[in-house]
C-alpha atoms as a PDB file:
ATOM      1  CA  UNK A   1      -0.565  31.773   8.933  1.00  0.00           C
ATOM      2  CA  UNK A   2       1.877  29.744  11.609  1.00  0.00           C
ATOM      3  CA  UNK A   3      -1.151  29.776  14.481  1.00  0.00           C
ATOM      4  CA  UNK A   4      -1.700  26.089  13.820  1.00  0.00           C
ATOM      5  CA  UNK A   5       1.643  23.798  14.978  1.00  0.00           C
ATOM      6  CA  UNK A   6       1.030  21.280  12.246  1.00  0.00           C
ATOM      7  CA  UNK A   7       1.409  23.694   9.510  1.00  0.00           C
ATOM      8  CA  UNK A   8       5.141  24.547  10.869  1.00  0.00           C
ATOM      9  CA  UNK A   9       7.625  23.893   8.092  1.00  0.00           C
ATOM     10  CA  UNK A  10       9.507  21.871  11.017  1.00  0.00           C
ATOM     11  CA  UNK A  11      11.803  19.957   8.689  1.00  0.00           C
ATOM     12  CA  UNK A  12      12.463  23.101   6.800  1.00  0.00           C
ATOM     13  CA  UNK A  13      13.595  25.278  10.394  1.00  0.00           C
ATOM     14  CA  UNK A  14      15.590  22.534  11.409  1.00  0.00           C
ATOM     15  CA  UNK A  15      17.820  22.450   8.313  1.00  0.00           C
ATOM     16  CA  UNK A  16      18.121  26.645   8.037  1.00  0.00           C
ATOM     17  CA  UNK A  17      19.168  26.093  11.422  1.00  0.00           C
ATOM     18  CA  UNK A  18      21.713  23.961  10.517  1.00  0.00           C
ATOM     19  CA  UNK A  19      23.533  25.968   7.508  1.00  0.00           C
ATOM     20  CA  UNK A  20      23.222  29.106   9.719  1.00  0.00           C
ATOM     21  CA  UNK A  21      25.213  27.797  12.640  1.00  0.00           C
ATOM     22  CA  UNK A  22      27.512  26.478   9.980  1.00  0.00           C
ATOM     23  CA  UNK A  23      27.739  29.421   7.759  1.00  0.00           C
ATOM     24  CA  UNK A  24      27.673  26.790   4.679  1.00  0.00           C
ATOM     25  CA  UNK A  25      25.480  23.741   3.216  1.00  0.00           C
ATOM     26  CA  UNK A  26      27.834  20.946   3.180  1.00  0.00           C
ATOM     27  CA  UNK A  27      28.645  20.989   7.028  1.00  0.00           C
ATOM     28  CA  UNK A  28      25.106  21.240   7.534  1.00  0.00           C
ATOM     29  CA  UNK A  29      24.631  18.513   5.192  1.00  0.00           C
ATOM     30  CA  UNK A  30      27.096  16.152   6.643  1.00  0.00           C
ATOM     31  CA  UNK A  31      25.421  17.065  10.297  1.00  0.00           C
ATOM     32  CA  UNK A  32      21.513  16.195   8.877  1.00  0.00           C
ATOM     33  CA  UNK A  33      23.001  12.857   6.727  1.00  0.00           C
ATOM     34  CA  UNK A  34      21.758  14.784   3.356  1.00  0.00           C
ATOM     35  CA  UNK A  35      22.864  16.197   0.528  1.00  0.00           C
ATOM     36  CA  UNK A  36      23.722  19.808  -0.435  1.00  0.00           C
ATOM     37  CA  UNK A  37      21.008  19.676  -2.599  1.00  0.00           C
ATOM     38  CA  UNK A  38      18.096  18.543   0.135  1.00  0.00           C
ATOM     39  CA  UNK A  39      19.760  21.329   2.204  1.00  0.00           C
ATOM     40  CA  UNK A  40      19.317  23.820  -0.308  1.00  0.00           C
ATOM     41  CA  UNK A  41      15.666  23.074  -1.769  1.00  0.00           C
ATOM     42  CA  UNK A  42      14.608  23.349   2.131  1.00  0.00           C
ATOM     43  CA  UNK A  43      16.069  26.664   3.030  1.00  0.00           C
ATOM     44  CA  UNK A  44      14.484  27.516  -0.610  1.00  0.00           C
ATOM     45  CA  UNK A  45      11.340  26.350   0.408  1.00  0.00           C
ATOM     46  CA  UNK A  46      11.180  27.595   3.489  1.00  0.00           C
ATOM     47  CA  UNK A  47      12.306  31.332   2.281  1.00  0.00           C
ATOM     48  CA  UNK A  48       9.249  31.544  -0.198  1.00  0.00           C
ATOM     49  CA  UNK A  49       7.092  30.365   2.822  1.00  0.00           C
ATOM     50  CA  UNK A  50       8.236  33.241   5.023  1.00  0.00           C
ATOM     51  CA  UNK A  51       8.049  35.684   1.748  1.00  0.00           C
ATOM     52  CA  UNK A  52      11.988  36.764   3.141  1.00  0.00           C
ATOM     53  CA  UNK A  53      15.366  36.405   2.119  1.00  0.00           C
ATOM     54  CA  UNK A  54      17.383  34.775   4.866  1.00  0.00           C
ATOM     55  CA  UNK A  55      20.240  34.354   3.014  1.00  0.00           C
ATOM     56  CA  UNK A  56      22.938  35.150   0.943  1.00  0.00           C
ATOM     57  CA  UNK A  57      26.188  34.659  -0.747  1.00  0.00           C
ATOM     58  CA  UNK A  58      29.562  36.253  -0.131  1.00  0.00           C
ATOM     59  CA  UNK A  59      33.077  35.821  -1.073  1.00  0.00           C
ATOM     60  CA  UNK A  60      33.668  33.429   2.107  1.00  0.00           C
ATOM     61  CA  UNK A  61      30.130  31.703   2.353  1.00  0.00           C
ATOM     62  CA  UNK A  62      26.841  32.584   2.972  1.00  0.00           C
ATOM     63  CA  UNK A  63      25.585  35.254   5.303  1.00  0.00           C
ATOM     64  CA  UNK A  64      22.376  35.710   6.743  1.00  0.00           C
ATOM     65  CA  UNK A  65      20.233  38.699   6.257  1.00  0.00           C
ATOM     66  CA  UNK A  66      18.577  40.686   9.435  1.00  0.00           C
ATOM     67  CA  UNK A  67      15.591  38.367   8.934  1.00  0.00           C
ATOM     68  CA  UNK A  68      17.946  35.471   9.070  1.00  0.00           C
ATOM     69  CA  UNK A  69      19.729  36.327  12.076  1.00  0.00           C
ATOM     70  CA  UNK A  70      16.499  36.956  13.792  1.00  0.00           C
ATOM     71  CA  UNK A  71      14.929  33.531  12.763  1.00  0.00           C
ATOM     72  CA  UNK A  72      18.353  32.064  13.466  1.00  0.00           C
ATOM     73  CA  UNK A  73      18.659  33.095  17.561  1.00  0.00           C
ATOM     74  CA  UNK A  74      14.608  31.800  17.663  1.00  0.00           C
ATOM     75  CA  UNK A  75      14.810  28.512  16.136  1.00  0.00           C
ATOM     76  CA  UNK A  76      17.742  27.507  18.070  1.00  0.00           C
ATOM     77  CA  UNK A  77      16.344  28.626  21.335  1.00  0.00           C
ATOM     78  CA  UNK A  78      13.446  26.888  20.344  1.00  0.00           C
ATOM     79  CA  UNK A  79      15.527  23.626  19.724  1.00  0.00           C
ATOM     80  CA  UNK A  80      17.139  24.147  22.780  1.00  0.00           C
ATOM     81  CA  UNK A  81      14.298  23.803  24.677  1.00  0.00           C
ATOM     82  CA  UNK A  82      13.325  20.720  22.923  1.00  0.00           C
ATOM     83  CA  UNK A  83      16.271  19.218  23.307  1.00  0.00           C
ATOM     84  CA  UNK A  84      15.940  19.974  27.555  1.00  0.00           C
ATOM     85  CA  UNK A  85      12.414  18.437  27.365  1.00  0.00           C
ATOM     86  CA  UNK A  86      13.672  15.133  25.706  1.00  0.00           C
ATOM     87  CA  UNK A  87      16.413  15.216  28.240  1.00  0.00           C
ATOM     88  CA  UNK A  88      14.109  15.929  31.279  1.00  0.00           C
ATOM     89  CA  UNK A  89      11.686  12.488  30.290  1.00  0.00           C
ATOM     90  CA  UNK A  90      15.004  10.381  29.252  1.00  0.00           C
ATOM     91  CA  UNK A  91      15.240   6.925  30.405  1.00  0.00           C
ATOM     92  CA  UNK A  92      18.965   7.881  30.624  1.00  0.00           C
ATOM     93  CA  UNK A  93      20.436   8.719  33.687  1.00  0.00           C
ATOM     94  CA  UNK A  94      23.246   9.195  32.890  1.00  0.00           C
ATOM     95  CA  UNK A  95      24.375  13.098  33.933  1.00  0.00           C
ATOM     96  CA  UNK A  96      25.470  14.991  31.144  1.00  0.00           C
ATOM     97  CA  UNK A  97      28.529  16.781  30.596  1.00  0.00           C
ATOM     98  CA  UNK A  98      29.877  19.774  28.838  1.00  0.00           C
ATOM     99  CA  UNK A  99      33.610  20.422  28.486  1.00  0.00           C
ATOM    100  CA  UNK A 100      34.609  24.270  27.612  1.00  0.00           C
ATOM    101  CA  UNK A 101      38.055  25.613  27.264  1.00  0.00           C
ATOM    102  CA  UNK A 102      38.404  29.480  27.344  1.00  0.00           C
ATOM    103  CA  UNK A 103      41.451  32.064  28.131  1.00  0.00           C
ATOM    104  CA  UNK A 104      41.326  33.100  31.807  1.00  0.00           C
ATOM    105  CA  UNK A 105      40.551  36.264  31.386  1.00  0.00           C
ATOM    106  CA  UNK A 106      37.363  36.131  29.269  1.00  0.00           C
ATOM    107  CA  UNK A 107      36.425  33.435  31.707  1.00  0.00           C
ATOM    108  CA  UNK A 108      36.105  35.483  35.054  1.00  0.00           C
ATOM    109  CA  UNK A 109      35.704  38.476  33.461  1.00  0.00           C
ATOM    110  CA  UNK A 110      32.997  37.536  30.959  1.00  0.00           C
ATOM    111  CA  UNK A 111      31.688  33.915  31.182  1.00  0.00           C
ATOM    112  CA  UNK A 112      31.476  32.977  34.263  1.00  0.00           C
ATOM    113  CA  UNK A 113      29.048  35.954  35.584  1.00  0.00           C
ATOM    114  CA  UNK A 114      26.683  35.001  32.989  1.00  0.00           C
ATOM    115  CA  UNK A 115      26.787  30.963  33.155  1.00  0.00           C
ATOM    116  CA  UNK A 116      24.577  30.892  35.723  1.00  0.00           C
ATOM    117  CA  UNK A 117      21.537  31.870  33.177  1.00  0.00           C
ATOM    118  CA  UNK A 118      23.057  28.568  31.114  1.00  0.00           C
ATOM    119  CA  UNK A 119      23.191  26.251  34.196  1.00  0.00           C
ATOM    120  CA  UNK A 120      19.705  27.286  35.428  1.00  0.00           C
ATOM    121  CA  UNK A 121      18.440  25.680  32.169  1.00  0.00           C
ATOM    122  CA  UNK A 122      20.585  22.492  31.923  1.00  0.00           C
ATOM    123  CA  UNK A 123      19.942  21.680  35.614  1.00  0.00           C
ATOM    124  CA  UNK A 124      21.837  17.782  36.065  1.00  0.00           C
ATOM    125  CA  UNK A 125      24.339  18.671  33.942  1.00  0.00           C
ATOM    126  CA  UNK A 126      28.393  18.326  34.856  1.00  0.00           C
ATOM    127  CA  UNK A 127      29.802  21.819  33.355  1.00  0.00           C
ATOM    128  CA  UNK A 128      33.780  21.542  33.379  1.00  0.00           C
ATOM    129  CA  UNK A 129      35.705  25.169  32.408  1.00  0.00           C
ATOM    130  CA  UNK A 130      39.429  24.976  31.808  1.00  0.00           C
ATOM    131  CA  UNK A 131      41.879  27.617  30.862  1.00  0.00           C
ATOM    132  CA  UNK A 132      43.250  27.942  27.281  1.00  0.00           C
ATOM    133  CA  UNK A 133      46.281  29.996  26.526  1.00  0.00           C
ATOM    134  CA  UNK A 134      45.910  33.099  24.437  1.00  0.00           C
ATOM    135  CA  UNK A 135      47.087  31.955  20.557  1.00  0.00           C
ATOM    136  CA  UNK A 136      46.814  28.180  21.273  1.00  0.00           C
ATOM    137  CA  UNK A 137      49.202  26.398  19.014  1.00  0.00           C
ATOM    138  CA  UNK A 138      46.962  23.049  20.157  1.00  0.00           C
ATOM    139  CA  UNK A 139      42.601  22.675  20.841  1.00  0.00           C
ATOM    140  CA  UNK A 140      42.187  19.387  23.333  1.00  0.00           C
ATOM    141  CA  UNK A 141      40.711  16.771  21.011  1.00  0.00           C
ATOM    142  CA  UNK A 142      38.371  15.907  24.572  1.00  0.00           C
ATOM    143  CA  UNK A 143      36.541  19.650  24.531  1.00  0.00           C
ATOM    144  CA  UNK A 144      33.390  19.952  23.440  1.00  0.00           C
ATOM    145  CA  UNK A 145      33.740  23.791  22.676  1.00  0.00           C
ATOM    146  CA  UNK A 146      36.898  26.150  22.847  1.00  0.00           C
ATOM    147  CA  UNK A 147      36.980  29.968  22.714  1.00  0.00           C
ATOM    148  CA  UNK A 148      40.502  30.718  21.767  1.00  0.00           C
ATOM    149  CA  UNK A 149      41.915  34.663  21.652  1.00  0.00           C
ATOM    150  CA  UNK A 150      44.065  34.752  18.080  1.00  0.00           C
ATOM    151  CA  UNK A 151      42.982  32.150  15.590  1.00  0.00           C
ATOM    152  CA  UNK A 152      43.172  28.837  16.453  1.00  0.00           C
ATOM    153  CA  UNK A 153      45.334  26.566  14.290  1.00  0.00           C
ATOM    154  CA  UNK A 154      42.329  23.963  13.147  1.00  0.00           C
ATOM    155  CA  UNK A 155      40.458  24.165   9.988  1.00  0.00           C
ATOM    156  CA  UNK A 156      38.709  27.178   8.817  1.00  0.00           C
ATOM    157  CA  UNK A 157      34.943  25.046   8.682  1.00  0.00           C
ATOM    158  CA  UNK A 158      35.085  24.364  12.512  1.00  0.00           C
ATOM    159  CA  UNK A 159      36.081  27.842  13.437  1.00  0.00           C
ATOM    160  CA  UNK A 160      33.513  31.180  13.809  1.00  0.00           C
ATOM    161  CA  UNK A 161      35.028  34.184  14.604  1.00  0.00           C
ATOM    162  CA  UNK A 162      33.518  35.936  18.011  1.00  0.00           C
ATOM    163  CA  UNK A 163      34.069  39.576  17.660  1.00  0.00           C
ATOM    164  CA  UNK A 164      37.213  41.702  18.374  1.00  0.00           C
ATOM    165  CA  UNK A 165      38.274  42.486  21.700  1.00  0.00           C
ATOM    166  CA  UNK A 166      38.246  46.456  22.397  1.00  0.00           C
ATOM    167  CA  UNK A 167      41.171  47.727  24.679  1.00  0.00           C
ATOM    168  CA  UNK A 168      40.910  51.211  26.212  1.00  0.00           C
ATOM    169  CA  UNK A 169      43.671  52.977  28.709  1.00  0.00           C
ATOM    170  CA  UNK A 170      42.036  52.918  32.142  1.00  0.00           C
ATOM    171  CA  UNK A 171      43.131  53.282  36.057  1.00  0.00           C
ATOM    172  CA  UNK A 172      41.283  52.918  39.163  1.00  0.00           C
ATOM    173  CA  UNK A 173      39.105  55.945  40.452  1.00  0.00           C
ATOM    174  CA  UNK A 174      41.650  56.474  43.186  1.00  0.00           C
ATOM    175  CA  UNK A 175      44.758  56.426  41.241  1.00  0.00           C
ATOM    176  CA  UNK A 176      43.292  59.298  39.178  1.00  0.00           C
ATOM    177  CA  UNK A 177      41.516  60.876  41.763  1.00  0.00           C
ATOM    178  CA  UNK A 178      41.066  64.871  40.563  1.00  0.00           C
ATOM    179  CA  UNK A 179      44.537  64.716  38.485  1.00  0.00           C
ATOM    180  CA  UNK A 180      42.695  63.680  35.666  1.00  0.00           C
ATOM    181  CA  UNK A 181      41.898  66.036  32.776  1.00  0.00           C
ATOM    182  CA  UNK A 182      39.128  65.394  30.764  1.00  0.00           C
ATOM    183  CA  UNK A 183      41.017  66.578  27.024  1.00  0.00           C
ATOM    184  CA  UNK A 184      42.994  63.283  26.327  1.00  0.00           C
ATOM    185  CA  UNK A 185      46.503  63.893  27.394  1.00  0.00           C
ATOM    186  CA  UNK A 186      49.297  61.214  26.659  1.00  0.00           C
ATOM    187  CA  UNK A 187      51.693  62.866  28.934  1.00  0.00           C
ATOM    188  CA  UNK A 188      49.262  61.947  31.930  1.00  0.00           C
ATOM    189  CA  UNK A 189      49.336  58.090  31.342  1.00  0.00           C
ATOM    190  CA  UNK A 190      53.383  58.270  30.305  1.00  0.00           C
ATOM    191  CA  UNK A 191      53.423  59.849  34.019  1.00  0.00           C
ATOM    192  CA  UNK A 192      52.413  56.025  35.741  1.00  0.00           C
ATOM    193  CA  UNK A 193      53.196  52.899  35.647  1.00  0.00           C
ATOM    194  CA  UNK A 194      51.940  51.243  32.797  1.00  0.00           C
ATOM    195  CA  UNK A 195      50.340  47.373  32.778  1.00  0.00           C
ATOM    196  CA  UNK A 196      51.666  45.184  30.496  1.00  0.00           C
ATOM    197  CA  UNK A 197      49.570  41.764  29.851  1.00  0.00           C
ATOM    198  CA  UNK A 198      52.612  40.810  27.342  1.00  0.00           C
ATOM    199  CA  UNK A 199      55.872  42.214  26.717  1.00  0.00           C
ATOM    200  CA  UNK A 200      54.688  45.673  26.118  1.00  0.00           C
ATOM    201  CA  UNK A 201      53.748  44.962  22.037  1.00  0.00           C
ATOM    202  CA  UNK A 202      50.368  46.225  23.353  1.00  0.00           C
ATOM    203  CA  UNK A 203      50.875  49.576  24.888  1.00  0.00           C
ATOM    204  CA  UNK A 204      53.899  50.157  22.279  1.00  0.00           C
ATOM    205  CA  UNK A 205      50.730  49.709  19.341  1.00  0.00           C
ATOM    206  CA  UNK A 206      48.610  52.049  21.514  1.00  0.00           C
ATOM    207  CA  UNK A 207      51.416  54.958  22.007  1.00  0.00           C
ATOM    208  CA  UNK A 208      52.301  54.609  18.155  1.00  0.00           C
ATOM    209  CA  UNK A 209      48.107  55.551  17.553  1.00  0.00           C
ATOM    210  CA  UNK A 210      48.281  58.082  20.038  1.00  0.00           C
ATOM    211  CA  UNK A 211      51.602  59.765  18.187  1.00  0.00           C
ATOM    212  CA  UNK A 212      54.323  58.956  21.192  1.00  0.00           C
ATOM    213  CA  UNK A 213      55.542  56.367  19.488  1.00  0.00           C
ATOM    214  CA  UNK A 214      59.261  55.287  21.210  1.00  0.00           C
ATOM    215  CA  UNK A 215      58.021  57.223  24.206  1.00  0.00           C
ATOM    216  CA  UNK A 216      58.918  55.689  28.009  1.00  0.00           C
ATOM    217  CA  UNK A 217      56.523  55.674  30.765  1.00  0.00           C
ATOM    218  CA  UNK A 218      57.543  56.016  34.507  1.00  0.00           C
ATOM    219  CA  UNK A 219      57.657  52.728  35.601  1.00  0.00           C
ATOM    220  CA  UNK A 220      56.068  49.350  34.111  1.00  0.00           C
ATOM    221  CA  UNK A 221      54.647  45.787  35.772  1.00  0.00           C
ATOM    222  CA  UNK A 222      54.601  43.009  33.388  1.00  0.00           C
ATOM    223  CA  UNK A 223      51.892  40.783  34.524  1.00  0.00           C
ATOM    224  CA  UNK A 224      52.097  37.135  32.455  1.00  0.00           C
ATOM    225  CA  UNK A 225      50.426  34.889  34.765  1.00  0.00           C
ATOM    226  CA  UNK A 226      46.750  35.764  33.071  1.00  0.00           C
ATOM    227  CA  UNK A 227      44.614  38.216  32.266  1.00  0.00           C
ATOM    228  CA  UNK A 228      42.242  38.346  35.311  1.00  0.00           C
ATOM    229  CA  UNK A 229      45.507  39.224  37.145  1.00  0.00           C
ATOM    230  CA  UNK A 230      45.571  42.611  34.936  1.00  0.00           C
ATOM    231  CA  UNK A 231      42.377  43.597  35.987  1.00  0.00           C
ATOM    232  CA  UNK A 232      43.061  42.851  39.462  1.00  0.00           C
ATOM    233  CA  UNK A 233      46.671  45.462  39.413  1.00  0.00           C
ATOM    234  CA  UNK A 234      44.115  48.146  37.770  1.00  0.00           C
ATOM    235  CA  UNK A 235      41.231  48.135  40.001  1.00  0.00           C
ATOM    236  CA  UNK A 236      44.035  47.892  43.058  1.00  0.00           C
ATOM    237  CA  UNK A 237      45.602  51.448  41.486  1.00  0.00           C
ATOM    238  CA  UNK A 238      48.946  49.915  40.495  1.00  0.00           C
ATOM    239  CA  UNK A 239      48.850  51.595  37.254  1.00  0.00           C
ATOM    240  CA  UNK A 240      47.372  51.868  34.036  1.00  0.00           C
ATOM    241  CA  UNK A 241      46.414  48.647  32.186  1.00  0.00           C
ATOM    242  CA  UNK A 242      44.824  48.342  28.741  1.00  0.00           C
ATOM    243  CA  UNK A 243      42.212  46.473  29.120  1.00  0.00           C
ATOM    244  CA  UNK A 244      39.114  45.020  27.489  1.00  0.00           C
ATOM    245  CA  UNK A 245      36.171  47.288  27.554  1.00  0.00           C
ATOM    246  CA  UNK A 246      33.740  43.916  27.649  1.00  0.00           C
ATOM    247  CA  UNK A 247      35.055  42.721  30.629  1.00  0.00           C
ATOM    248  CA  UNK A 248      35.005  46.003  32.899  1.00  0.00           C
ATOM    249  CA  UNK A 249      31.794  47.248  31.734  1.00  0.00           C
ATOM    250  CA  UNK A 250      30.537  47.120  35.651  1.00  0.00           C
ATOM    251  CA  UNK A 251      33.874  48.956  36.624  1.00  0.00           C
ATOM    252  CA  UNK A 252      33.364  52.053  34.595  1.00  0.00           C
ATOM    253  CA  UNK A 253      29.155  52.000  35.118  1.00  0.00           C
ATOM    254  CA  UNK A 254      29.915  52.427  38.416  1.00  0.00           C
ATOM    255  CA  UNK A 255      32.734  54.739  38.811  1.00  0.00           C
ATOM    256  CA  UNK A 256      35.647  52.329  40.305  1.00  0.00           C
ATOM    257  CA  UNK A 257      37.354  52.151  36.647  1.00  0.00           C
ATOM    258  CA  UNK A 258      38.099  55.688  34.676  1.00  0.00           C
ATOM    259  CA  UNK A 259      39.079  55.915  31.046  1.00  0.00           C
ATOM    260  CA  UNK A 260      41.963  57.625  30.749  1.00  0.00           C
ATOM    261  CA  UNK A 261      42.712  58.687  27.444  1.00  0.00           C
ATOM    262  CA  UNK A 262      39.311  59.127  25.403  1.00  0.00           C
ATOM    263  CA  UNK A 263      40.437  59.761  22.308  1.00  0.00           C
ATOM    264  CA  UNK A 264      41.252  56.230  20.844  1.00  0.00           C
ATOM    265  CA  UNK A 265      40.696  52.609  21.351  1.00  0.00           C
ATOM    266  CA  UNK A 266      42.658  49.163  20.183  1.00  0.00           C
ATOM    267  CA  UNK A 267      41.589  46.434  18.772  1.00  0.00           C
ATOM    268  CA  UNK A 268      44.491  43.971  18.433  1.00  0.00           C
ATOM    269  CA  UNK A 269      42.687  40.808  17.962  1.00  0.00           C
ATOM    270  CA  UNK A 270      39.645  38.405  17.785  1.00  0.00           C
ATOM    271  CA  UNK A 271      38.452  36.073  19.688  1.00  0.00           C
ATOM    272  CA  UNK A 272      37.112  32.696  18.054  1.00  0.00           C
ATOM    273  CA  UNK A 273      34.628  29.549  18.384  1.00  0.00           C
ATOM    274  CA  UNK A 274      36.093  26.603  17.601  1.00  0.00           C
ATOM    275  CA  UNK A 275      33.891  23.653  17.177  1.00  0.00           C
ATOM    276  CA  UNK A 276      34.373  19.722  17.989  1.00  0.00           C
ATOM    277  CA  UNK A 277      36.207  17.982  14.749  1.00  0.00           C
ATOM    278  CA  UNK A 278      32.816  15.679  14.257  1.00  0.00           C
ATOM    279  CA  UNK A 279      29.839  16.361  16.044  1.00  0.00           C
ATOM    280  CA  UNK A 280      28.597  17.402  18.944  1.00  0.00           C
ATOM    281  CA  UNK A 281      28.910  14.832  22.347  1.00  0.00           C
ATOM    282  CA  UNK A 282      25.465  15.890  22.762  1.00  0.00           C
ATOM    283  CA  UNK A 283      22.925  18.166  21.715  1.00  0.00           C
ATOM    284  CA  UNK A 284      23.770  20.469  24.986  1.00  0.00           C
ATOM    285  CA  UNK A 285      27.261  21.459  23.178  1.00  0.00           C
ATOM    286  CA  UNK A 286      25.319  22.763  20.421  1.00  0.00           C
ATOM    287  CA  UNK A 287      22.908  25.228  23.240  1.00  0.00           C
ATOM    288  CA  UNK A 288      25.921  26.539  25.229  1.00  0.00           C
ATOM    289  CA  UNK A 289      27.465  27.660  21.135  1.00  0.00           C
ATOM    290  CA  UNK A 290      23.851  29.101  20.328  1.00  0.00           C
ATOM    291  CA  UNK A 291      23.841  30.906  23.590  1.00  0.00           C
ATOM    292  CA  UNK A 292      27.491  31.778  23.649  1.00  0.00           C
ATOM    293  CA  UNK A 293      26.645  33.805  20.334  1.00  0.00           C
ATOM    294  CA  UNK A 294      23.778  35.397  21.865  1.00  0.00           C
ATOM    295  CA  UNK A 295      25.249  36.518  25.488  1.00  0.00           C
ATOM    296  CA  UNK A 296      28.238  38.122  23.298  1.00  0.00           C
ATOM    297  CA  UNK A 297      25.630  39.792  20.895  1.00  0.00           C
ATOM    298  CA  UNK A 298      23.700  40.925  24.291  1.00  0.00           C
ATOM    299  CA  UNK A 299      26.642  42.576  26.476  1.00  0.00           C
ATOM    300  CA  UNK A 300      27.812  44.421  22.956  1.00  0.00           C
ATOM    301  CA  UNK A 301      24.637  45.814  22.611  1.00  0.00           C
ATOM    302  CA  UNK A 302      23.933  46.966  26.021  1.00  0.00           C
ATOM    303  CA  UNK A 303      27.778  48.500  25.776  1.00  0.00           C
ATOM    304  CA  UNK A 304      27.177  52.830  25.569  1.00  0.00           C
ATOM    305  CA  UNK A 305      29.754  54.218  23.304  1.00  0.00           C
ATOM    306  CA  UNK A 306      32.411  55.937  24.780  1.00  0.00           C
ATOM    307  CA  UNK A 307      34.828  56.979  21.760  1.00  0.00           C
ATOM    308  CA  UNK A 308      34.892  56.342  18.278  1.00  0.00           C
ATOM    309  CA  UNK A 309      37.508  53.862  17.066  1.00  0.00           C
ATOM    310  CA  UNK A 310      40.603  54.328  15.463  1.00  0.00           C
ATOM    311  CA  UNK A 311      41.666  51.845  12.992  1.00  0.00           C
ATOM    312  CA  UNK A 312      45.162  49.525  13.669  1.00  0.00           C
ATOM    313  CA  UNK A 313      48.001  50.199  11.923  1.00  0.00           C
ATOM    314  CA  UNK A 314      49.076  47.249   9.752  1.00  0.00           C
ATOM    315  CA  UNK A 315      52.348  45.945  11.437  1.00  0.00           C
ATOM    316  CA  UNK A 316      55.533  45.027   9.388  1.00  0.00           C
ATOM    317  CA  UNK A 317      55.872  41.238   7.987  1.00  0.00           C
END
C-alpha cells in the first residue's frame, strides 16, 4: 500500500511524531503552529490509514501502544536523516552546535562510549558535554538538552522520565578472588570496606532490604567528587561499591566486576530528559533526544538478567 512515496501520509507522520515525543497534543501543537484539533484529526487519520491503534489515554497523558512505539523510533530516524540531508546541501556554513548537560557518571560510564555512533552522523557539528550535579536545584537556560539524576525542578511538560537506575553490590574479581560464596551472604560484604557515592543513605537502604538493617561494615570510603570516581575505587579492589548495573555491563561480561550479593537489587531513583523551555536551537537537539531514547532502550535490552528485583521500601516523610 506505502510502495509509492507520494501516497505517504507525510503531513500525518510528521504530526504523530510530534505528540509522541511530547507525550500530549498541545505541546505538539504549539511546536507545528496548529491547533489541538488539526493535531488530533491527523493522528486520527493517520491511525485508520495504518488500520492500528497508536495511541491512547491514561491518567497522565497519552501513551503509545507497541505499534506506536515502533512507528515512533522509525519516523524520527527517518526525520533525522532528513534533517542531515537539508543540512549537508545548506547554504549555511555556519557549524552547528549541540549543548548537553549530564551527571558525570552516566557520562563516562554510559554516553560517551556510545556518542561516537551520534557524531558519525552529524559530522561538522560542535558537540559540547558538561557535568550536571545529581538532583539539580537549577537546568542552564543555554543547554539544549539535560539528563538530570532525581527530578529536575522545571515544569512537568518539558520533562520525560529515562528509566530507573539499577544498583547491585559488586567488587573487583581480585578483591573476591575464591572467598566468594555463591548463596548471598550479607556477612561477606559487612566484612569490607564499603563505597559510599553519598553519605551512606545508599548502602544503609540496601542493608535495611537485605535484613541488617543498623549493621556496621569494616571500614568505609566516602567518595563525593563523582560517580566515575566510584567505579574507578571498585574496579581498583578498594571495596565494595553499589553501583549501576548500566554502566558496568562490560565489567561483569567480562569477569573484572563480580556481583556480590545476588539476591536483591536497588533502585533509588530515575533519571530524566529535560527539554529546552521553547524549542529546539536546531533540529539536531531534537536527533540526539530521539536517539538518546533509543541507545537507553538498546543497552536495557541487551542487559541478561541477573536477579529479580526487590521493591524499595517507602522512606519516612
Amino acid at each position: 500500500m506505502w510502495r509509492a512515496k507520494h501516497n505517504l501520509p507525510l503531513n500525518s507522520l510528521r504530526v504523530f511524531e510530534a505528540v509522541g515525543r511530547h507525550g500530549q497534543m498541545r505541546r505538539a501543537a504549539e511546536e507545528l503552529c496548529v491547533t489541538q484539533g488539526a493535531v488530533s484529526q491527523q493522528v486520527r487519520k493517520l491511525e485508520s490509514l495504518l488500520g492500528v491503534t497508536l495511541l491512547h489515554r491514561t491518567n497522565t497523558g497519552l501513551a503509545l501502544t507497541p505499534q506506536g512505539a515502533r512507528l515512533l523510533r522509525d519516523v524520527s530516524s527517518a526525520l533525522d536523516g532528513l534533517v542531515r540531508a537539508a543540512e549537508r546541501v545548506s547554504r549555511n556554513d555556519q557549524v552547528a552546535e549541540l549543548r548537553v548537560v549530564c551527571p558525570a557518571g552516566l557520562a563516562s560510564n554510559w554516553l560517551v562510549p556510545r556518542l561516537g555512533q551520534f557524531l558519525e552522523r552529524y559530522r561538522g557539528h560542535e558537540f559540547w558535554l558538561e557535568p550536571i550535579a545529581i538532583y539539580p536545584r537549577v537546568i542552564p537556560a543555554d543547554v539544549d538538552l539535560a539528563i538530570t539524576y532525581g527530578k529536575p525542578p522545571v515544569s512537568e511538560e518539558r520533562v520525560t522520565r529515562l528509566g530507573k537506575s539499577q544498583l547491585i553490590p559488586v567488587a573487583s574479581a581480585e578483591l573476591v578472588g575464591a572467598d566468594r560464596s555463591d548463596a548471598p551472604d550479607v556477612n561477606f560484604i559487612l566484612s569490607h570496606t564499603l563505597i559510599h557515592a553519598d553519605d551512606g543513605a545508599e548502602w544503609r537502604l540496601w542493608l535495611e532490604l537485605a535484613g541488617a538493617e543498623g549493621a556496621r561494615s569494616a571500614s568505609n570510603i566516602y567518595l563525593s567528587a563523582g560517580y566515575h570516581m566510584i567505579v574507578d575505587a571498585v574496579r581498583r579492589g578498594l571495596g565494595i561499591g553499589l553501583l549501576a548495573r548500566r554502566f558496568i555491563e562490560k565489567d561483569l561480561a567480562a569477569g573484572h566486576m563480580v556481583v556480590v550479593h545476588g539476591g536483591m537489587q536497588l533502585e533509588p531513583e530515575h533519571y530524566y530528559v529535560v527539554r529546552p523551555e521553547d524549542a529546539y536551537r536546531s533540529a539536531t537537539g531534537r536527533a540526539f533526544e530521539s536517539w538518546l531514547y533509543e541507545q537507553w532502550d538498546l543497552s536495557a535490552e541487551n542487559a541478561a538478567p541477573l536477579f529479580p528485583s526487590m521493591p524499595t521500601p517507602r522512606r519516612a516523610e
